[in-house]
C-alpha atoms as a PDB file:
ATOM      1  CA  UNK A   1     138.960 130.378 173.084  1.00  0.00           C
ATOM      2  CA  UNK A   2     142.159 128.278 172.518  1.00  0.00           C
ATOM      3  CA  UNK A   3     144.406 129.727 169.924  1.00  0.00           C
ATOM      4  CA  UNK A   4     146.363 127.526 168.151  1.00  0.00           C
ATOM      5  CA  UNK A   5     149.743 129.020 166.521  1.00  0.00           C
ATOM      6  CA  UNK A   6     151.044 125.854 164.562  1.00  0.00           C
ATOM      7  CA  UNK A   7     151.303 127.837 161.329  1.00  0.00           C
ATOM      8  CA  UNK A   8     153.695 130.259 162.852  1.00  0.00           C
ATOM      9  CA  UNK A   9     156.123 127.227 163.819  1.00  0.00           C
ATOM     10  CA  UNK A  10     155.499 126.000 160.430  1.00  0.00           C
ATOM     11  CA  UNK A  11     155.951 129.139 158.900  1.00  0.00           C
ATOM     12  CA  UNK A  12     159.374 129.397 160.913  1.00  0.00           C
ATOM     13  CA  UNK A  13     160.423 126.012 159.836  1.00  0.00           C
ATOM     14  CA  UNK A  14     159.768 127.265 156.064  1.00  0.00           C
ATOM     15  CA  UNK A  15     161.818 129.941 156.166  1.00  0.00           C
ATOM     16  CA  UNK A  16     164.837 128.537 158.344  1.00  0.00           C
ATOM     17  CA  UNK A  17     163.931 130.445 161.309  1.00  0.00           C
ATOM     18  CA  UNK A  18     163.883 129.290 165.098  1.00  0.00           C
ATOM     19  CA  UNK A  19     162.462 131.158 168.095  1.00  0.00           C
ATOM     20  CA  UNK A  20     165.905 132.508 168.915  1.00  0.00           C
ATOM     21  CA  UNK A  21     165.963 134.301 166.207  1.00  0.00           C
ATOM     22  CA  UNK A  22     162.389 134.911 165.770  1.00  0.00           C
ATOM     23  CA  UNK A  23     162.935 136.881 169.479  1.00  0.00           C
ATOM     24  CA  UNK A  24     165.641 138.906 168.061  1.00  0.00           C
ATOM     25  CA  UNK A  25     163.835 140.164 164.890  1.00  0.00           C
ATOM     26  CA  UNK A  26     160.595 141.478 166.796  1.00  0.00           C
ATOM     27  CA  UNK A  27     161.740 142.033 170.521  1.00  0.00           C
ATOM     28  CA  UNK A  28     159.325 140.077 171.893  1.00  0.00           C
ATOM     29  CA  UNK A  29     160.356 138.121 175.308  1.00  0.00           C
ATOM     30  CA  UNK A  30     160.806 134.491 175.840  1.00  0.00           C
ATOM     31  CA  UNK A  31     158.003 134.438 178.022  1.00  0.00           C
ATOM     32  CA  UNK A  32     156.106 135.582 175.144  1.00  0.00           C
ATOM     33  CA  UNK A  33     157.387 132.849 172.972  1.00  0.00           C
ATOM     34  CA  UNK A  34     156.310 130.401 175.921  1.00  0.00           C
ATOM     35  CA  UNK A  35     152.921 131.493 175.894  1.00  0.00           C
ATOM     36  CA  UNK A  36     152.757 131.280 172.075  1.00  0.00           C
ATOM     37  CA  UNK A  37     154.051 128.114 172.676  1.00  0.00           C
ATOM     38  CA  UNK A  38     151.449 127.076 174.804  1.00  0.00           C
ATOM     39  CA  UNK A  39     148.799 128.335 172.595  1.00  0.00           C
ATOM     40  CA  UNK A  40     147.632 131.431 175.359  1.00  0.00           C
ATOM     41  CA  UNK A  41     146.553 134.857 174.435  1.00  0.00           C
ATOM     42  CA  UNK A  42     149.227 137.168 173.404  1.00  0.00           C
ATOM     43  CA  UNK A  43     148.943 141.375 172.840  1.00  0.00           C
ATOM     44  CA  UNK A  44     148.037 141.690 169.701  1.00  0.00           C
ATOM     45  CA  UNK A  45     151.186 144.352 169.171  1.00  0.00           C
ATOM     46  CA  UNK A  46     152.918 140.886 170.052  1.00  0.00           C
ATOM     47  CA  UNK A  47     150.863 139.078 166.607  1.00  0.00           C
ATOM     48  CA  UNK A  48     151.965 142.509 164.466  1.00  0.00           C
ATOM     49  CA  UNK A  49     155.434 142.280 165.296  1.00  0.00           C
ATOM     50  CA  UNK A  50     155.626 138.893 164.267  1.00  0.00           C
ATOM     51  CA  UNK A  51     153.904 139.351 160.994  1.00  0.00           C
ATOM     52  CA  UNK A  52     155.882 142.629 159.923  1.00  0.00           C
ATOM     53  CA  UNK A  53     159.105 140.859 160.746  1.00  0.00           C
ATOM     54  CA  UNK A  54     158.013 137.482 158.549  1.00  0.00           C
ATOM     55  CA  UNK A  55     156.007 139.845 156.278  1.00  0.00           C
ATOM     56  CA  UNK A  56     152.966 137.826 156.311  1.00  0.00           C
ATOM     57  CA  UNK A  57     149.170 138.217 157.353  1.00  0.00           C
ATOM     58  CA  UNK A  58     147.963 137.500 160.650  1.00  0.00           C
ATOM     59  CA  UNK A  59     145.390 134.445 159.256  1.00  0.00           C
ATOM     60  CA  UNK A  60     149.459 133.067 158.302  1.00  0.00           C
ATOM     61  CA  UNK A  61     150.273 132.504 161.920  1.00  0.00           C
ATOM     62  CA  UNK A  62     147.365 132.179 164.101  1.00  0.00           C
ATOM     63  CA  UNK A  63     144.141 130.192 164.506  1.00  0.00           C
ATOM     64  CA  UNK A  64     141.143 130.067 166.663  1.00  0.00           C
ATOM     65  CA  UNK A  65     139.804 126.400 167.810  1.00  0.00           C
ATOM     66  CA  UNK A  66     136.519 126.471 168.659  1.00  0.00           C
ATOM     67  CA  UNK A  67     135.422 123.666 171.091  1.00  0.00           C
ATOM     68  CA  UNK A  68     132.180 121.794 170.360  1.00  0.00           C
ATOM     69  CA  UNK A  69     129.701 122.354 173.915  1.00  0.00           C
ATOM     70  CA  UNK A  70     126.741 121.183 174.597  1.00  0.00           C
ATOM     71  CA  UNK A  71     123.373 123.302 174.602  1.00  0.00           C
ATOM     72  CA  UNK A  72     123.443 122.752 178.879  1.00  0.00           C
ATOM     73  CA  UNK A  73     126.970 124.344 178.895  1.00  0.00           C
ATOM     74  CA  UNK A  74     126.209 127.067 176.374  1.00  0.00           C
ATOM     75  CA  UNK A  75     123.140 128.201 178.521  1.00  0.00           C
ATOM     76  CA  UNK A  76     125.320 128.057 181.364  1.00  0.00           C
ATOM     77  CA  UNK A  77     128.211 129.891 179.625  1.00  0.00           C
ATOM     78  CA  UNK A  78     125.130 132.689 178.484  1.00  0.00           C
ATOM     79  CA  UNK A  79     123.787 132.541 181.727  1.00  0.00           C
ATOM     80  CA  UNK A  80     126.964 133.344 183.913  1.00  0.00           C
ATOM     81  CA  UNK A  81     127.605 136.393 181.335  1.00  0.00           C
ATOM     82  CA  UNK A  82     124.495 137.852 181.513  1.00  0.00           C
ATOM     83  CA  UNK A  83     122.935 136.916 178.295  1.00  0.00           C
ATOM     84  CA  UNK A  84     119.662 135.700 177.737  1.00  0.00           C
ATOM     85  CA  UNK A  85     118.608 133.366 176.167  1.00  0.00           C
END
């Protein structure tokens, strides 16, 4: 599942913060920032530090995109986990 964390950069941008600094108030690496950048999966101790420092709720910074598939891939996707169906 793609996250999506385009309200965190618009949350920054609201309150006049950039990743710099957004770094130094929670400690988290830039290789962290990267991946948030690139929309990857982060520790969710990562997601906590970020919403203590900017005292918000997680639903502030973070999304889930759900792609559409089709019923051939979902039975696939079922099928490789070891679901039935």
């Amino acid at each position: 599942m793609p996250f999506c964390y385009n309200k965190l950069w618009k949350l920054l941008i609201d309150k006049n913060i950039n990743k710099t600094d957004l770094r130094k108030m929670t400690g988290i690496s830039q290789s962290t920032i990267a991946k948030l950048s690139k929309g990857e999966n982060v520790n969710t101790d990562v997601l906590e530090r970020i919403c203590v420092a900017l005292k918000c709720k997680i639903e502030d910074i973070v999304e889930i995109k759900y792609e559409e598939v089709t019923d051939n891939e979902q039975k696939w996707n079922h099928y490789k986990i070891g679901w039935e169906i």
